[in-house]
N, C-alpha and C. Protein backbone atom coordinates (compact mmCIF):
# COMPACT_ATOMS: atom_id res chain seq x y z
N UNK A 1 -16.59 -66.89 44.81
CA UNK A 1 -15.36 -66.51 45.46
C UNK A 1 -15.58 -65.18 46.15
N UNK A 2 -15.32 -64.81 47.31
CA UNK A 2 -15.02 -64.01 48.19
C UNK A 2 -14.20 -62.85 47.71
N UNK A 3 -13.87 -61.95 47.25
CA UNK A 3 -13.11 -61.22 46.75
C UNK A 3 -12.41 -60.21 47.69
N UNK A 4 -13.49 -59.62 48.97
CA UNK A 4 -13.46 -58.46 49.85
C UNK A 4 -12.17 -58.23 50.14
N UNK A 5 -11.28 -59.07 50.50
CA UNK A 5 -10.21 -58.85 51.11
C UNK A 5 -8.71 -58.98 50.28
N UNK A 6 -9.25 -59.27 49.21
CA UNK A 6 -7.60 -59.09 48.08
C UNK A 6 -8.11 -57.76 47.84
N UNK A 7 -6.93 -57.86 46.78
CA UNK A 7 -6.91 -55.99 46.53
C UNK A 7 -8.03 -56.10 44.81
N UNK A 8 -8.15 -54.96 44.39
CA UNK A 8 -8.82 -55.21 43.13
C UNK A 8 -8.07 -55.12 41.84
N UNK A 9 -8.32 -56.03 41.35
CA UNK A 9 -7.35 -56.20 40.32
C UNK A 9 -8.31 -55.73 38.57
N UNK A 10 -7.22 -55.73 37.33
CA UNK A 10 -7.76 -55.00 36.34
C UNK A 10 -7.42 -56.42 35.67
N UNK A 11 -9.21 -57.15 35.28
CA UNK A 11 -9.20 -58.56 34.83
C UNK A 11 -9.80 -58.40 33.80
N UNK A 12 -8.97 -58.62 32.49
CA UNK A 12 -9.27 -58.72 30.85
C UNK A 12 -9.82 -60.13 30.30
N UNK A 13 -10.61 -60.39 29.74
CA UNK A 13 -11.43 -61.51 29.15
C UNK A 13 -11.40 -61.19 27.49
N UNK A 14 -11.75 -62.06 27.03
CA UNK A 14 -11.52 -62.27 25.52
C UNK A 14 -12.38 -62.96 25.10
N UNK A 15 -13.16 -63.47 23.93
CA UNK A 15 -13.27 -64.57 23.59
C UNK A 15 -13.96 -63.71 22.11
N UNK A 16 -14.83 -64.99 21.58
CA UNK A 16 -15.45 -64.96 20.18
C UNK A 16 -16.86 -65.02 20.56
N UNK A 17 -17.54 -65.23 19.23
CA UNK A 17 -18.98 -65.21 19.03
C UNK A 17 -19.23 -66.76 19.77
N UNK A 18 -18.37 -67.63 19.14
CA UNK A 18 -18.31 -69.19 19.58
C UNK A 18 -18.26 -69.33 20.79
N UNK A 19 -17.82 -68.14 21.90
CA UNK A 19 -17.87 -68.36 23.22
C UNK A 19 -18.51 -67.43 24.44
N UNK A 20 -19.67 -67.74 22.95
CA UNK A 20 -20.43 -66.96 23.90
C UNK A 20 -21.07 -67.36 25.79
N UNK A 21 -21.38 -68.69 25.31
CA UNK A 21 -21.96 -69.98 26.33
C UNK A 21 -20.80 -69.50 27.51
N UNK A 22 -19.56 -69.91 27.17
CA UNK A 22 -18.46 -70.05 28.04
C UNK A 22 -18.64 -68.20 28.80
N UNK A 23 -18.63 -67.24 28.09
CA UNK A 23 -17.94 -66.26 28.64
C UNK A 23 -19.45 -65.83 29.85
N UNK A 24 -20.85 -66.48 29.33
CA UNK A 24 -21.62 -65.93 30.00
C UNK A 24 -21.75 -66.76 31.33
N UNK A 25 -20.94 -67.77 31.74
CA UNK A 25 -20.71 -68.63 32.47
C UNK A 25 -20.08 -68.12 33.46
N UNK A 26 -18.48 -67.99 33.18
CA UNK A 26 -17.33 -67.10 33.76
C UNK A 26 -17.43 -65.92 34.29
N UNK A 27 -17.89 -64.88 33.35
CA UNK A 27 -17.78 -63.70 33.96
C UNK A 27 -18.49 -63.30 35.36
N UNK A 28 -19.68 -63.46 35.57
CA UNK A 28 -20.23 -63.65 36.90
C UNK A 28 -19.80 -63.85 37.99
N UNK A 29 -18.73 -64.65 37.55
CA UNK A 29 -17.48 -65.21 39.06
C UNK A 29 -16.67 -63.82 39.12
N UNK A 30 -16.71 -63.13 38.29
CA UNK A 30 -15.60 -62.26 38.00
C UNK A 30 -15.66 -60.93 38.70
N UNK A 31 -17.04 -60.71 38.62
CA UNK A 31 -17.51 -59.49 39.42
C UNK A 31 -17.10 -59.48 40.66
N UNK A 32 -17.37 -58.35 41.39
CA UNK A 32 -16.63 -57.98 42.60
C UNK A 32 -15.18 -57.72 42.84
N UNK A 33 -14.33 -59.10 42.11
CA UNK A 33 -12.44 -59.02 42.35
C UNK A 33 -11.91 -58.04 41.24
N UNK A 34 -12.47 -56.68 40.94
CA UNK A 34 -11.75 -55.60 40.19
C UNK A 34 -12.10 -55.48 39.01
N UNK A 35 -12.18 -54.41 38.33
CA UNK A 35 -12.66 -54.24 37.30
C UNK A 35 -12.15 -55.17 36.34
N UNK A 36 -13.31 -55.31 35.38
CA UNK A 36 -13.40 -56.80 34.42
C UNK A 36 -13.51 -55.90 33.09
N UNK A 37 -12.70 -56.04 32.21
CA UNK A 37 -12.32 -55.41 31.09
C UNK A 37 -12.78 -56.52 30.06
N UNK A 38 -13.69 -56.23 29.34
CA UNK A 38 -13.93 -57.36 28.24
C UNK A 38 -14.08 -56.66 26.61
N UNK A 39 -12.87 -57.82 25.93
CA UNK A 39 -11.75 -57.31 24.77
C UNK A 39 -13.43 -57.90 23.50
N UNK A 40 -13.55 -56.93 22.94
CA UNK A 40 -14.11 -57.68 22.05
C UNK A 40 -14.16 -57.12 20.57
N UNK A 41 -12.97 -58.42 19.96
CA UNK A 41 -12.45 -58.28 18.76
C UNK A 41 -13.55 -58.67 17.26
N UNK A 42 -14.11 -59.63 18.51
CA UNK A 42 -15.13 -60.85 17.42
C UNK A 42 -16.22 -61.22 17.96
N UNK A 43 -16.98 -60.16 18.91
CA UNK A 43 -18.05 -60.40 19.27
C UNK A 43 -19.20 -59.64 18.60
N UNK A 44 -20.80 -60.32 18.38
CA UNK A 44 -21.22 -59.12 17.69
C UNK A 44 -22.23 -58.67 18.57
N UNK A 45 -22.91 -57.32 18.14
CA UNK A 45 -23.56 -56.58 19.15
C UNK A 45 -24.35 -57.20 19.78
N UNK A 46 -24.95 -58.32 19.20
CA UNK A 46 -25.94 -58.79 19.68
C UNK A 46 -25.16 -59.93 20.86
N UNK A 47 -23.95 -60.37 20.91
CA UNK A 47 -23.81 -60.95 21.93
C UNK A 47 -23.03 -59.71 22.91
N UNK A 48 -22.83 -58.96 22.71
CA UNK A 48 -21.99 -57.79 23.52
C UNK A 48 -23.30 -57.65 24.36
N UNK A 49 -24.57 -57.30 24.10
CA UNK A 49 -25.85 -57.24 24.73
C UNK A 49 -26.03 -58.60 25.69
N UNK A 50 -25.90 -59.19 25.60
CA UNK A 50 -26.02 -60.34 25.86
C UNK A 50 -25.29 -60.47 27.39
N UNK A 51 -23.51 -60.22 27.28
CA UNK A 51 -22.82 -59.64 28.52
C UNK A 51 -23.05 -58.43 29.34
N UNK A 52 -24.13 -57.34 29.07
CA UNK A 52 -24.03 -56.29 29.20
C UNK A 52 -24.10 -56.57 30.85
N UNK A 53 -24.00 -55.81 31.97
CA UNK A 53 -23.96 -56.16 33.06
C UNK A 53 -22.65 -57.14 33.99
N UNK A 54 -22.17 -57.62 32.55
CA UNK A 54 -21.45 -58.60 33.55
C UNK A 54 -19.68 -58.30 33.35
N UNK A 55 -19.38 -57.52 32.86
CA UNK A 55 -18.48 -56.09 32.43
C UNK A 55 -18.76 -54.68 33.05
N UNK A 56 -16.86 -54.28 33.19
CA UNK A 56 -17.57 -53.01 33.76
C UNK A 56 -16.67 -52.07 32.87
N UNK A 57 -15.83 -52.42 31.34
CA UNK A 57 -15.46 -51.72 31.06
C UNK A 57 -15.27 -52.56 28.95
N UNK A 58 -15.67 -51.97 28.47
CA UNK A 58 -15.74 -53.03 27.21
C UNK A 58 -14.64 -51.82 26.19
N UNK A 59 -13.84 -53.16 25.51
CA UNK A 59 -12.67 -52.59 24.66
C UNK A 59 -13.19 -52.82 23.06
N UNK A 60 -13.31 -52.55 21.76
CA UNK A 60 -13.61 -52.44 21.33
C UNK A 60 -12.92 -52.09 19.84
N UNK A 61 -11.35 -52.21 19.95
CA UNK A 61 -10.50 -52.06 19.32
C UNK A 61 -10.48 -51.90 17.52
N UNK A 62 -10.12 -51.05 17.02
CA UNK A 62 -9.93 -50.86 15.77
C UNK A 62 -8.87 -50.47 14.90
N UNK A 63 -8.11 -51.78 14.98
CA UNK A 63 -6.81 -51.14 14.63
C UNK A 63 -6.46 -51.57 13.15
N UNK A 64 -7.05 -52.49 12.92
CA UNK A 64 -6.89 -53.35 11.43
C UNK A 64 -8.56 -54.21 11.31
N UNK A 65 -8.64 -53.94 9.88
CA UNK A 65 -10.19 -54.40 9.36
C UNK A 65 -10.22 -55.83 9.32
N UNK A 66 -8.52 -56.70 9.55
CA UNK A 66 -8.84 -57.92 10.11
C UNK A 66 -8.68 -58.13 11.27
N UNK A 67 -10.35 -59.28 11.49
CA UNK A 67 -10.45 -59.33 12.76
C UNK A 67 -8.47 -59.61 13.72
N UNK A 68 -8.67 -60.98 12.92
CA UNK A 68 -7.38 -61.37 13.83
C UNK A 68 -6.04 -60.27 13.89
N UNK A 69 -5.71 -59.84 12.71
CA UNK A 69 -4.92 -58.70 13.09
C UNK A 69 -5.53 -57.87 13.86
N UNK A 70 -6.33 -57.03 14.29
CA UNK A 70 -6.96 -56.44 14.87
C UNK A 70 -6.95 -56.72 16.09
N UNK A 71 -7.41 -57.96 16.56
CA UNK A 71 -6.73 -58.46 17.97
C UNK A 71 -5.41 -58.31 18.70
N UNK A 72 -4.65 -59.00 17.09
CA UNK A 72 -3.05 -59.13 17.92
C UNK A 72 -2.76 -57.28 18.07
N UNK A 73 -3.06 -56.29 17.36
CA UNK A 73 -2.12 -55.15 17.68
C UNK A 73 -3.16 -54.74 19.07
N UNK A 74 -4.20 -54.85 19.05
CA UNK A 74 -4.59 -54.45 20.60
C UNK A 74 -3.48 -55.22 21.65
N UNK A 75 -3.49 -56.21 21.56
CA UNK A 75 -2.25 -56.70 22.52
C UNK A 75 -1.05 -56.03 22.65
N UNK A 76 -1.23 -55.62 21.45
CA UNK A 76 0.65 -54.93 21.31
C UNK A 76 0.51 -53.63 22.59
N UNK A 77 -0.74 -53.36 21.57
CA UNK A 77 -0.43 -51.85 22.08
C UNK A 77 -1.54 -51.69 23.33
N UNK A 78 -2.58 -51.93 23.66
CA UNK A 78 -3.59 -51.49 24.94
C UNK A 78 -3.03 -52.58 26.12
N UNK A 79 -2.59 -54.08 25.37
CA UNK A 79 -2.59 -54.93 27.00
C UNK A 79 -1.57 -54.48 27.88
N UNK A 80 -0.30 -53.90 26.07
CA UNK A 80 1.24 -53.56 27.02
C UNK A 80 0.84 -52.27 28.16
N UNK A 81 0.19 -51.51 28.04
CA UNK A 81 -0.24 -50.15 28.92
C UNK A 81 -1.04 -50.96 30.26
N UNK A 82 -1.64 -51.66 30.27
CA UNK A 82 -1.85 -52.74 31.43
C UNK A 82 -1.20 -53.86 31.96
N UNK A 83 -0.48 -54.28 31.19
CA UNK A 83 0.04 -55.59 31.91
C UNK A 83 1.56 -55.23 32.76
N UNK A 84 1.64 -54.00 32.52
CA UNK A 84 3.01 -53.44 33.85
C UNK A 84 2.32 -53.43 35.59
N UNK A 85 0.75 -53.28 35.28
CA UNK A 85 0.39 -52.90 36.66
C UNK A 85 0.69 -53.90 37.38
N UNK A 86 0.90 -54.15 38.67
CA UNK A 86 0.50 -55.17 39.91
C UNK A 86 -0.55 -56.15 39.56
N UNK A 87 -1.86 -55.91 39.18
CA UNK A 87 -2.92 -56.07 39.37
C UNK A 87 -3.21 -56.80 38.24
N UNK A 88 -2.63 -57.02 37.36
CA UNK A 88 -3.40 -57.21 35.96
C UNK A 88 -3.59 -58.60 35.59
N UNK A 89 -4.69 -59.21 35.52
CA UNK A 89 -5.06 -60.89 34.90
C UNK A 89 -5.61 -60.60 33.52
N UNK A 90 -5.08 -62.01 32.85
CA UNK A 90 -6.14 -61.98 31.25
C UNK A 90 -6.23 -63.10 31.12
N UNK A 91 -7.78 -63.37 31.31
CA UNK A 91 -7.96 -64.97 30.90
C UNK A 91 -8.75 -65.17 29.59
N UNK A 92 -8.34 -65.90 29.26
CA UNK A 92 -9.32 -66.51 27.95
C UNK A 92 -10.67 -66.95 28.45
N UNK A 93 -11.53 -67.08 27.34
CA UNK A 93 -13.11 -67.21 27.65
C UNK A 93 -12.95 -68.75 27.50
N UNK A 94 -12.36 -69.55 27.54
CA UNK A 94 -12.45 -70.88 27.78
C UNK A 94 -11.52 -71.77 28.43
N UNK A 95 -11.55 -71.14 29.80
CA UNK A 95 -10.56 -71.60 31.38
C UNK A 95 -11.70 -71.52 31.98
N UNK A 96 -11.38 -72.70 33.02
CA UNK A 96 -12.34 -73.09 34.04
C UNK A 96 -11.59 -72.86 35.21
N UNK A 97 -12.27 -71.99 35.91
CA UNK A 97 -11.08 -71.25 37.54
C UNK A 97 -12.15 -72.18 38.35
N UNK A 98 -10.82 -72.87 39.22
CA UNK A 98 -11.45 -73.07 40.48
C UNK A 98 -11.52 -72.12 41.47
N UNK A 99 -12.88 -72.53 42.39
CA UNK A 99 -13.14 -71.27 43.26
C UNK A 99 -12.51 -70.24 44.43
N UNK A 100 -11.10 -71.19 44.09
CA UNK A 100 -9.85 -70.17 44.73
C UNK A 100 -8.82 -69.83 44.01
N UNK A 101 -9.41 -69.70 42.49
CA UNK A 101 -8.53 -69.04 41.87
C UNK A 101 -7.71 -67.88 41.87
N UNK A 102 -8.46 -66.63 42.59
CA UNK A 102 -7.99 -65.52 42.98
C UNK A 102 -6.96 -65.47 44.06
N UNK A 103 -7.42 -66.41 45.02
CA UNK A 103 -6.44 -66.59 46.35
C UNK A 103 -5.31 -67.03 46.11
N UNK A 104 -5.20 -68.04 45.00
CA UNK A 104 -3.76 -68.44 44.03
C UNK A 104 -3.20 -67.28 43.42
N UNK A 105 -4.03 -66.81 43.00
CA UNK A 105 -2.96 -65.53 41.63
C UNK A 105 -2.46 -64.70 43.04
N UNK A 106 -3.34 -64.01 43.67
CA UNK A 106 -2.55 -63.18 44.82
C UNK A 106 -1.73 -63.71 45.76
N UNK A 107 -1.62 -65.07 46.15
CA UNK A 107 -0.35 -65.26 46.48
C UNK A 107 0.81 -65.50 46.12
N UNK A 108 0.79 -65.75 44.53
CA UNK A 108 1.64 -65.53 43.40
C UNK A 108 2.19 -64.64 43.82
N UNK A 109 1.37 -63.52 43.42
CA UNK A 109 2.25 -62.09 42.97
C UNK A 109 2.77 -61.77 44.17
């Protein structure tokens, strides 16, 4: 996808250890259309290495020693400080965007 001419947007990704396959798939498309924020609640270092490059900003959250709680209050509290902007996408690590996915969300908004 072409990105040059939308604006740049602040695009959050998620996933697990289990997705890893998927997220190293996706993110690649991701580069260029705005910084790519990747949440990782349940990834381990060795797959965080794995994405390195294909992120340009990694979250890392510690809010509760369970994982899954730990997830949901990052939502509470880091997505709400992003998801007011214009700009802001969060996809899960296991959506398949077609290659005008971006050209859809921006004529959305």
């Amino acid at each position: 996808m072409n990105c040059a001419s939308l604006p740049k947007y602040d695009i959050f990704i998620s996933g697990a250890d289990k997705h890893i396959c998927q997220l190293q798939n996706l993110m690649p498309s991701l580069k260029g259309c705005g910084t790519v924020h990747l949440v990782s609640s349940f990834l381990s270092p060795e797959n965080i290495e794995k994405l390195q490059g294909l992120y340009d900003v990694i979250h890392e959250p510690a809010l509760s020693d369970d994982g899954y709680m730990n997830f949901k209050l990052f939502n509470l509290y880091e997505i709400n400080r992003f998801i007011s902007q214009p700009w802001f996408i969060k996809i899960d690590a296991d959506v398949q965007l077609r290659n005008d996915w971006l050209t859809y969300v921006d004529g959305a908004i």
